[in-house]
Protein backbone atom coordinates (compact mmCIF):
# COMPACT_ATOMS: atom_id res chain seq x y z
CA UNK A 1 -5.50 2.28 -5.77
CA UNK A 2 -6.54 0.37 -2.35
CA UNK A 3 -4.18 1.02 0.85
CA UNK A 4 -3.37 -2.33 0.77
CA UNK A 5 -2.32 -2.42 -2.92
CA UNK A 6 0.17 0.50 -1.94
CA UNK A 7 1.57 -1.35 1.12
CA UNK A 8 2.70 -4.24 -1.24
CA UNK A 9 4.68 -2.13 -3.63
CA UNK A 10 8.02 0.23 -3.79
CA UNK A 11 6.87 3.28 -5.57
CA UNK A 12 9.19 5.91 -7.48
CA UNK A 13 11.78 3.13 -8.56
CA UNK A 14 15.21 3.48 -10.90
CA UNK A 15 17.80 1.59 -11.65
CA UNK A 16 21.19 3.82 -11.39
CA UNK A 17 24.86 3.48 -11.91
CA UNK A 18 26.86 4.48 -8.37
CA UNK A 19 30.11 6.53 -8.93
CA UNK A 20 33.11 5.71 -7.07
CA UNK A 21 34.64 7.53 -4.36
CA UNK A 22 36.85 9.89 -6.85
CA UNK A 23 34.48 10.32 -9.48
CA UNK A 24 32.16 11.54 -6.48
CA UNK A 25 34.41 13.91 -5.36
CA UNK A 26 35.20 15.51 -8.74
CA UNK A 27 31.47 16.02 -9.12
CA UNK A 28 31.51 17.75 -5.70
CA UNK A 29 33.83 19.83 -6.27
CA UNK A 30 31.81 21.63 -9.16
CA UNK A 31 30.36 25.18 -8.27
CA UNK A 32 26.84 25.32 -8.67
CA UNK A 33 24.78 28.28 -9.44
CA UNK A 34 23.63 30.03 -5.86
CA UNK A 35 19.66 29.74 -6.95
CA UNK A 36 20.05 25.63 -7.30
CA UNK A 37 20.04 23.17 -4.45
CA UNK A 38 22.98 20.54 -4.85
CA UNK A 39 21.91 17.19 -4.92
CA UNK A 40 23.81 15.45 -1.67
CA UNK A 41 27.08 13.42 -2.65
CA UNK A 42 25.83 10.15 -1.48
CA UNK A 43 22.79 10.76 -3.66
CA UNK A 44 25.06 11.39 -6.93
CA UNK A 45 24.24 8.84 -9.52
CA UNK A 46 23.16 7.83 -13.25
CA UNK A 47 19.72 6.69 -13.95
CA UNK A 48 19.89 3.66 -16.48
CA UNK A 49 15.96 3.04 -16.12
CA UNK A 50 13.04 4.68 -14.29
CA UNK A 51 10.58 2.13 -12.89
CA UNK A 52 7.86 4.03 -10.73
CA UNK A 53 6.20 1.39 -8.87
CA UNK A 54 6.51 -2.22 -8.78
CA UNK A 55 5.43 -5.56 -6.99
CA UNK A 56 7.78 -6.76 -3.92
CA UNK A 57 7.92 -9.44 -6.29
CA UNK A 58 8.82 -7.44 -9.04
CA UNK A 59 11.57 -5.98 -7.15
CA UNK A 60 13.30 -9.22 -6.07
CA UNK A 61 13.11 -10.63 -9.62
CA UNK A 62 14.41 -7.22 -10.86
CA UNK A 63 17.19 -7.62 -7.99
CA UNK A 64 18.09 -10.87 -8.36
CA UNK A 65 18.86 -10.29 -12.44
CA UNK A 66 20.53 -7.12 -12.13
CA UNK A 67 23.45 -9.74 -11.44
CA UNK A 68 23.55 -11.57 -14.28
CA UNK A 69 23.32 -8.15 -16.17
CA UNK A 70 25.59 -5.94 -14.78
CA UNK A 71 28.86 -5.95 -16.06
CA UNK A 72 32.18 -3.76 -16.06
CA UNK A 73 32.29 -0.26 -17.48
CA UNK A 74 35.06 1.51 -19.16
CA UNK A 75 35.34 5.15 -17.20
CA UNK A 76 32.81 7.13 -19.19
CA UNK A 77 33.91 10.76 -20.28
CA UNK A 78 32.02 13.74 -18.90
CA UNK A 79 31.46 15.75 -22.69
CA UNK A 80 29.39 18.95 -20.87
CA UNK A 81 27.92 21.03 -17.82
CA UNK A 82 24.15 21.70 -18.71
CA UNK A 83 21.05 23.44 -17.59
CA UNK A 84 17.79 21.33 -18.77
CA UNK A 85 15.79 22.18 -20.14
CA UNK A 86 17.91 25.03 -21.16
CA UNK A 87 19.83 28.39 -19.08
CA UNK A 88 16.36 30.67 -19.73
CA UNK A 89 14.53 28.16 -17.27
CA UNK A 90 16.36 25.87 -15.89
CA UNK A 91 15.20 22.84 -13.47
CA UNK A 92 18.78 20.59 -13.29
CA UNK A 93 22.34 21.27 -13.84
CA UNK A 94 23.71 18.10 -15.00
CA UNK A 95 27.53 16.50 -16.06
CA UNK A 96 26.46 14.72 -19.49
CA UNK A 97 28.38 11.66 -20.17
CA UNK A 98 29.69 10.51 -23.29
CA UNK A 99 27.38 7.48 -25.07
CA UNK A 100 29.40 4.41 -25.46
CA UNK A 101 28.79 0.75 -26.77
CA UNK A 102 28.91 -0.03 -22.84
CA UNK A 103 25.91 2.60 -21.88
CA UNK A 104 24.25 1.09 -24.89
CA UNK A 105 24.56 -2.49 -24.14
CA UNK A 106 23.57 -1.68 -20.19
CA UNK A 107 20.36 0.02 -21.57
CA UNK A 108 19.61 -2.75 -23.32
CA UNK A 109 20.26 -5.74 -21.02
CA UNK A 110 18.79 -3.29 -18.01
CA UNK A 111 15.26 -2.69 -20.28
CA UNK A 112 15.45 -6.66 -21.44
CA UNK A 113 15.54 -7.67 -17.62
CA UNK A 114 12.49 -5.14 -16.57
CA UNK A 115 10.13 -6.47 -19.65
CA UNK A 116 11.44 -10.38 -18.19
CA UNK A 117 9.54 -9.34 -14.85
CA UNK A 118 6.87 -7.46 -16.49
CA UNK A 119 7.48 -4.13 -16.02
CA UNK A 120 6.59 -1.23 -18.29
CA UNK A 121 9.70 0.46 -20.43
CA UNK A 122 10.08 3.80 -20.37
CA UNK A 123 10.00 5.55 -23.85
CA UNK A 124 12.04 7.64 -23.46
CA UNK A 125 15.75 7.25 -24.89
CA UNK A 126 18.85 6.77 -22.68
CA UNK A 127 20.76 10.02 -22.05
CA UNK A 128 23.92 9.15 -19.61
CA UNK A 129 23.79 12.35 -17.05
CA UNK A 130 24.25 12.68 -13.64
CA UNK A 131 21.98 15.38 -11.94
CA UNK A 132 24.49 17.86 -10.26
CA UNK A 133 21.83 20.44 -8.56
CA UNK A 134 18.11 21.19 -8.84
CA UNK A 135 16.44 24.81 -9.24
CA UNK A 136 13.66 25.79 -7.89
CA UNK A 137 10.19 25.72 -9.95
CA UNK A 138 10.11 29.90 -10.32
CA UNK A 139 14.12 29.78 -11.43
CA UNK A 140 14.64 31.98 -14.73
CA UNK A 141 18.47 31.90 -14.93
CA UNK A 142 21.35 30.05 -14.98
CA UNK A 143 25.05 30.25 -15.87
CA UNK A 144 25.45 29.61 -19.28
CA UNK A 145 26.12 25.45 -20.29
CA UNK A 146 30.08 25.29 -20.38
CA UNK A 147 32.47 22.34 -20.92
CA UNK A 148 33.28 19.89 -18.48
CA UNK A 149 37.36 19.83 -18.82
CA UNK A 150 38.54 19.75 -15.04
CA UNK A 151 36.25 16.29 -14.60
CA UNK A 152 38.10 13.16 -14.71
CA UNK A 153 36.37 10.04 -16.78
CA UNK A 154 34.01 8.91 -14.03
CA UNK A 155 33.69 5.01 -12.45
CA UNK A 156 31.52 3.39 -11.62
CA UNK A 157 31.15 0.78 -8.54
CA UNK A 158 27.57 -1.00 -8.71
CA UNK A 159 24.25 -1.01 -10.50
CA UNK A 160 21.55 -0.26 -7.88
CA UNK A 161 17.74 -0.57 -7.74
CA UNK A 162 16.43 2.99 -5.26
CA UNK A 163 13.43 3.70 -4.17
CA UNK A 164 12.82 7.29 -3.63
CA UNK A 165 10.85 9.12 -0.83
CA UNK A 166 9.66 12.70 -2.13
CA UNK A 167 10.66 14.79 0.55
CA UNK A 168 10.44 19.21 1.18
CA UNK A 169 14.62 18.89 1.48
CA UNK A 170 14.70 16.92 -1.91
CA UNK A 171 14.14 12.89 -2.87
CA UNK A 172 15.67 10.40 -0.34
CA UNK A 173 17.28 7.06 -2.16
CA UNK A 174 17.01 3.97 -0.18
CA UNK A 175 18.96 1.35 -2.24
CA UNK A 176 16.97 -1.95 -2.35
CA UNK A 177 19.68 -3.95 -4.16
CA UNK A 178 23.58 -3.50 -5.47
CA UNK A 179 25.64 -5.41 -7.41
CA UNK A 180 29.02 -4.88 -8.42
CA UNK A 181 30.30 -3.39 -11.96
């Protein structure tokens, strides 16, 4: 790919749901194990759709429909703690969210605006999560997956398009675009 090719692109893209100010907290609040790196509070959020890279005009067109395809959520129940892949060797610790007709219909409408502009779909199917800490590449342990009854139904406040920056501390998000939910 040419320099100048790069230069008029985002690269590493997503569309995510940002939690609310409580729901943050509650996630917070959750011990992590000590050989995983939280992922920083203002970073906390659920991926609808990974991207990768796309057009500046891409972006806007993606940006200027995620309004006329967001729409309210109901607060979404957090059903389990995991380790993924699994506890033997584990690279996130995630809150899993209950699948509703809501995350279903956002999927949809999200993956329906991306093809509209010409982006690729990614095949993989829709899991509602939101990563809670990352281990490191050599981890070969972690706690046991356990319920997630001291979290609240989490909110949500706006669908956002990121852009990530791969950093050694972890990923930076830059939000390009939010809209209300």
């Amino acid at each position: 790919m040419s320099e100048a090719r790069e230069i008029d692109q985002w690269r590493r893209c997503f569309v995510a749901l940002a939690p609310d100010a409580p729901s943050r907290d509650a996630l917070a609040a959750l011990d992590v194990p000590v050989n995983a790196r939280r992922v920083p509070y203002a970073q906390l959020h659920l991926t609808v759709a990974f991207i990768g890279a796309m057009s500046f005009v891409q972006g806007e067109a993606l940006a200027q429909g995620l309004a006329a395809h967001a729409a309210p959520l109901p607060p979404a129940p957090v059903t389990r703690i995991e380790c993924w892949p699994g506890c033997a060797q584990p690279r996130l610790m995630v809150a899993v969210l209950a699948m509703s007709e809501a995350f279903t219909a956002l999927d949809w409408r999200v993956r329906s605006l991306m093809g509209e502009v010409g982006l690729p779909l990614d095949a993989r199917a829709f899991r509602p999560h939101i990563t809670l800490a990352r281990f490191a590449r050599d981890a070969r342990e972690a706690p046991p997956d356990g319920g997630a009854q001291a979290l609240p139904p989490l909110r949500f406040t706006s669908l956002v398009l990121y852009s990530s920056t791969l950093a050694r501390q972890g990923a930076r998000y830059e939000a390009l675009a939010s809209v209300p939910v």
